[in-house]
C-alpha atoms as a PDB file:
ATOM      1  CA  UNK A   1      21.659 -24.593  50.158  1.00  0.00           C
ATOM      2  CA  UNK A   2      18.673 -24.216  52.575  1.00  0.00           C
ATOM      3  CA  UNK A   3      16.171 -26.575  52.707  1.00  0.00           C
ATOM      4  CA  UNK A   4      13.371 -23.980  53.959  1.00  0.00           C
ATOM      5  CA  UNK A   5      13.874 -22.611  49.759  1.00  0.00           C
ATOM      6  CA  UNK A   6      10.754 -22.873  47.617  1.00  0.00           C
ATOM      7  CA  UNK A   7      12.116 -24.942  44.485  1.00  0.00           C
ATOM      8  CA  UNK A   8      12.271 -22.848  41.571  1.00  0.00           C
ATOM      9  CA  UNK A   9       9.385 -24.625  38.827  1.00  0.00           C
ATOM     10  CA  UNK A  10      10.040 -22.785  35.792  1.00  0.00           C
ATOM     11  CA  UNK A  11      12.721 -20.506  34.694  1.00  0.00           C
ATOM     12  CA  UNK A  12      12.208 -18.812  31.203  1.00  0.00           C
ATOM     13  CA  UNK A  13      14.889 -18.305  29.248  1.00  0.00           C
ATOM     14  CA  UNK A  14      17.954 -20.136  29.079  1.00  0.00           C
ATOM     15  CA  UNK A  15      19.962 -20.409  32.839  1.00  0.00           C
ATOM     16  CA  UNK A  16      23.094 -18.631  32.900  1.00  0.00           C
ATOM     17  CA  UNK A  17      24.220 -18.561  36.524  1.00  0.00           C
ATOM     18  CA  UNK A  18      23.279 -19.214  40.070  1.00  0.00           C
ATOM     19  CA  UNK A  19      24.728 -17.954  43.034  1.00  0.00           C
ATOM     20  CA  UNK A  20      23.615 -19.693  46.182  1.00  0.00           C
ATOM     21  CA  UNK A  21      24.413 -19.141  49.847  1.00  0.00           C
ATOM     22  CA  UNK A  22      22.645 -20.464  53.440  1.00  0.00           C
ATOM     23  CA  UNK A  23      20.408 -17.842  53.331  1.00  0.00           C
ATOM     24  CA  UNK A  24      19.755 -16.720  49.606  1.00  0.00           C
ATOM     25  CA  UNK A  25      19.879 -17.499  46.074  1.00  0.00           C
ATOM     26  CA  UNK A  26      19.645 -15.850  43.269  1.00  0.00           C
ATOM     27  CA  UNK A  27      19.877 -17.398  39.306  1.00  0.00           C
ATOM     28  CA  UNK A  28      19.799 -15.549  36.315  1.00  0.00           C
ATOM     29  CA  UNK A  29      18.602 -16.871  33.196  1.00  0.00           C
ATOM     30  CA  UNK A  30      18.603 -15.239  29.548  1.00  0.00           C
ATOM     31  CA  UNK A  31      14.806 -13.324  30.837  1.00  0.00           C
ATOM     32  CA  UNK A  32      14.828 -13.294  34.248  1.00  0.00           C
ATOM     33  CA  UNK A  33      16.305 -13.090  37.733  1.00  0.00           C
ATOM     34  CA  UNK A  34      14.871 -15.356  41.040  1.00  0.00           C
ATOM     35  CA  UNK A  35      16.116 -13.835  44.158  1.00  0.00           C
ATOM     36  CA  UNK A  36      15.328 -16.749  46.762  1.00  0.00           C
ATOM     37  CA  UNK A  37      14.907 -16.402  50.883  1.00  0.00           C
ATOM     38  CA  UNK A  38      13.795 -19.260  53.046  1.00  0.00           C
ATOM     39  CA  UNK A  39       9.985 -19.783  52.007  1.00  0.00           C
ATOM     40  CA  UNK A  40      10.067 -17.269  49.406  1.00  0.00           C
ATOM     41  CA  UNK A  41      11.160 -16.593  45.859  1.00  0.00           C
ATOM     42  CA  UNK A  42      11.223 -13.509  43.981  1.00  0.00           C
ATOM     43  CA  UNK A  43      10.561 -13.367  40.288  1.00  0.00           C
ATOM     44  CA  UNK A  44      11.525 -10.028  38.396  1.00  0.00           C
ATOM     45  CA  UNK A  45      11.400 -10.283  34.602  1.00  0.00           C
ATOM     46  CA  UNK A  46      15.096  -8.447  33.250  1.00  0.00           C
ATOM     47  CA  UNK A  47      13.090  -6.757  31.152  1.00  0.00           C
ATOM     48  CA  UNK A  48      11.332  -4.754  33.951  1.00  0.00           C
ATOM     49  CA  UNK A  49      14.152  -4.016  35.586  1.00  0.00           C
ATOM     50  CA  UNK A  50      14.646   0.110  34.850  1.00  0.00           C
ATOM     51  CA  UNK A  51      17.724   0.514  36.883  1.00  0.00           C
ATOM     52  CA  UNK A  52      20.440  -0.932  38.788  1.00  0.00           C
ATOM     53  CA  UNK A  53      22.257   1.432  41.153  1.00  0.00           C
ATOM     54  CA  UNK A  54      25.355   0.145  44.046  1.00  0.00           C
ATOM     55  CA  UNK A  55      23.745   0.287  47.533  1.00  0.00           C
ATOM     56  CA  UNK A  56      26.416   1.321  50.735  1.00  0.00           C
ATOM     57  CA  UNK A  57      26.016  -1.150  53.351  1.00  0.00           C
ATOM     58  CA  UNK A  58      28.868   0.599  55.236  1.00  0.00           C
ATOM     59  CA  UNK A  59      25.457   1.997  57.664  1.00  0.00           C
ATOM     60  CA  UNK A  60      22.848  -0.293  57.412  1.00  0.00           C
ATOM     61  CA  UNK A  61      22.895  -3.103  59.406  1.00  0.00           C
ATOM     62  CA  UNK A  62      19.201  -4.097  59.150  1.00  0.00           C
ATOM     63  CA  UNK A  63      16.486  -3.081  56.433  1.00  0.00           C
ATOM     64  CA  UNK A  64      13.037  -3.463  57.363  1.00  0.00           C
ATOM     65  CA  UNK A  65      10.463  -3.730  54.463  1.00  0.00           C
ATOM     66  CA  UNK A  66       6.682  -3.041  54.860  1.00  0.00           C
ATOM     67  CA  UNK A  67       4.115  -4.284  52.578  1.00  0.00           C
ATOM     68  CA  UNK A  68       1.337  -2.066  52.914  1.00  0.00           C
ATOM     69  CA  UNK A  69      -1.485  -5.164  52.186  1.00  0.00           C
ATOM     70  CA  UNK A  70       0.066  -7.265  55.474  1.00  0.00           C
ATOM     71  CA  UNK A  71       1.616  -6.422  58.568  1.00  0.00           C
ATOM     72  CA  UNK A  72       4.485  -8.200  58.075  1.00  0.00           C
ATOM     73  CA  UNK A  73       7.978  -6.827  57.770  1.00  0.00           C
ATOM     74  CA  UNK A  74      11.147  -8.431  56.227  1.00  0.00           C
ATOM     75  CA  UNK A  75      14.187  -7.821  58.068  1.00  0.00           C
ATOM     76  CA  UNK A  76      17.254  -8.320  56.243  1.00  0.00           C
ATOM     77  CA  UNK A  77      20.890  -8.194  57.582  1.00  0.00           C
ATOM     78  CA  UNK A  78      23.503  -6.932  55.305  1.00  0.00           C
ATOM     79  CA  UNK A  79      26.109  -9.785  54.376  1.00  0.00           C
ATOM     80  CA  UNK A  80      29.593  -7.880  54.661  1.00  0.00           C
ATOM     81  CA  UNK A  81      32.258  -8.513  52.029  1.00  0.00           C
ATOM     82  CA  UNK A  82      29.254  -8.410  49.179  1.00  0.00           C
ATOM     83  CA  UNK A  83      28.316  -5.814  47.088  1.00  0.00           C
ATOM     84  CA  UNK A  84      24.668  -4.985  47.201  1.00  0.00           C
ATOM     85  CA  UNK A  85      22.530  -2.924  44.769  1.00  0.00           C
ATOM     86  CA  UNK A  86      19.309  -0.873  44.644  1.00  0.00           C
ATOM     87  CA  UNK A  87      17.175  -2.409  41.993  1.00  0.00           C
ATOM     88  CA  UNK A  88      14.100  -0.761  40.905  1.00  0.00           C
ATOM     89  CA  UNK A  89      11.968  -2.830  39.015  1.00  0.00           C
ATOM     90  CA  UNK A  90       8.353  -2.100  37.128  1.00  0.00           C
ATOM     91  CA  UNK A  91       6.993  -5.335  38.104  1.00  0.00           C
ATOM     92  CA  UNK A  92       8.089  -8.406  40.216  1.00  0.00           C
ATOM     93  CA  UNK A  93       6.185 -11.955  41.414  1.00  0.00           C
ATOM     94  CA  UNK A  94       6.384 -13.187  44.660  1.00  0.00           C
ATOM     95  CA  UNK A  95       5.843 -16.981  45.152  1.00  0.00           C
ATOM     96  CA  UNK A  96       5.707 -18.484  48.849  1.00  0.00           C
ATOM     97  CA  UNK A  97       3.868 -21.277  50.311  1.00  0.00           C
ATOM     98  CA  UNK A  98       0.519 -19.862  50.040  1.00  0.00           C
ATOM     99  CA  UNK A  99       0.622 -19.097  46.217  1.00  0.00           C
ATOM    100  CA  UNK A 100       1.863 -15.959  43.128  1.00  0.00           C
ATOM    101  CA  UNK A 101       1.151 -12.674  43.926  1.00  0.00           C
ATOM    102  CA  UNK A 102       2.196 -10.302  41.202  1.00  0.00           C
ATOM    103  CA  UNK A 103       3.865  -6.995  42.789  1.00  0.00           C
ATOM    104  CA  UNK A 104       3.833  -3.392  40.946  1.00  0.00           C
ATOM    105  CA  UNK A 105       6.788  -0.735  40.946  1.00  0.00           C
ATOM    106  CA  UNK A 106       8.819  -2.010  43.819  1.00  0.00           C
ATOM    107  CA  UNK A 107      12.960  -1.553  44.650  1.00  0.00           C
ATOM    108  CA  UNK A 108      15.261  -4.182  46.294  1.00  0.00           C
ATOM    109  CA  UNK A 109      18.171  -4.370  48.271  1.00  0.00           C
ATOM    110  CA  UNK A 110      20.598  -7.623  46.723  1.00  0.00           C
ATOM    111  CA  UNK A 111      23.633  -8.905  47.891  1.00  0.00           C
ATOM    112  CA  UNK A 112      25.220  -9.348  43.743  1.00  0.00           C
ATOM    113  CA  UNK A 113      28.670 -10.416  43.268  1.00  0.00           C
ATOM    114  CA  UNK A 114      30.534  -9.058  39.892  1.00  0.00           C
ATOM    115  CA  UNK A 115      29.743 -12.266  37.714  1.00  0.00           C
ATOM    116  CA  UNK A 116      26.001 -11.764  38.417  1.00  0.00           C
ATOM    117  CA  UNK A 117      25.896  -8.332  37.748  1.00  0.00           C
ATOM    118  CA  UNK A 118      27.777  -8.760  34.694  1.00  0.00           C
ATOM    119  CA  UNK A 119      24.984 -11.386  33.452  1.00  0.00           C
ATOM    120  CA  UNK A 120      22.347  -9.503  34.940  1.00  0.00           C
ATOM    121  CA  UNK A 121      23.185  -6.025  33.085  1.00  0.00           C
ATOM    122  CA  UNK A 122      23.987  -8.392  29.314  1.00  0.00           C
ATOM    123  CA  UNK A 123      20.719  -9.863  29.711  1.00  0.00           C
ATOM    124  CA  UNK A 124      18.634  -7.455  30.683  1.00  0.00           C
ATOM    125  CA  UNK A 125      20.036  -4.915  28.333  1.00  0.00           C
ATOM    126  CA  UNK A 126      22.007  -2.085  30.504  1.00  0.00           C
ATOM    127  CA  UNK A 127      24.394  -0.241  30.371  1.00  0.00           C
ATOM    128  CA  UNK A 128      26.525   1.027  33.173  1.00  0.00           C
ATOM    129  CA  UNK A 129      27.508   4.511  33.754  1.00  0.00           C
ATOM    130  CA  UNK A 130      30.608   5.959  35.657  1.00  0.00           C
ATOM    131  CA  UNK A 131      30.319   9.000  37.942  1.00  0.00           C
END
């Protein structure tokens, strides 16, 4: 585990799995998932989570993400050999070092292996559809 992570305080709900790496984590409890980057966590409620869709990393190498109240970016590289997935979600937190800022509609990019997803869609309450 990194030691640059932001320890996780509370988690509501019971914890049903964790997943950690070098450069992210991400737990699941019975309410909610933390996705965690060096000196930041992100909260989403499963609740708000309105859909989960699989993400082809086969192109993207890097992601930049712009939050339009800073000027900073987020660039993410894709881990190979991991699925990711699109998750759009009606509200999220963001905790880092200077404090909880609450987020509105907002869609992420996650690297989620199968047992994760399979806790993440139980929990949350989704249902998966074939094409």
């Amino acid at each position: 585990m990194n030691n640059d992570f932001i320890q996780i305080k509370s988690l509501q709900g019971d914890l049903k799995i964790s997943h950690k790496k070098r450069d992210f984590g991400i737990t699941v409890s019975t309410e909610e998932l933390v996705y965690q980057k060096p000196h930041v966590n992100y909260y989403f409620k499963l609740a708000h989570i309105t859909s989960i869709v699989p993400f082809d990393t086969f192109e993207s190498k890097k992601i930049t993400f712009h939050n339009r109240r800073s000027s900073g970016n987020e660039i993410i590289t894709m881990s190979n050999g991991i699925p990711h997935y699109r998750f759009h979600v009606s509200q999220a937190y963001v905790h880092n070092r200077s404090g909880i800022f609450q987020l509105g509609n907002a869609q992420f990019i996650l690297p989620i292996v199968n047992d994760l997803l399979k806790a993440i869609t139980k929990y949350a309450g989704l249902n998966g559809i074939e094409i």
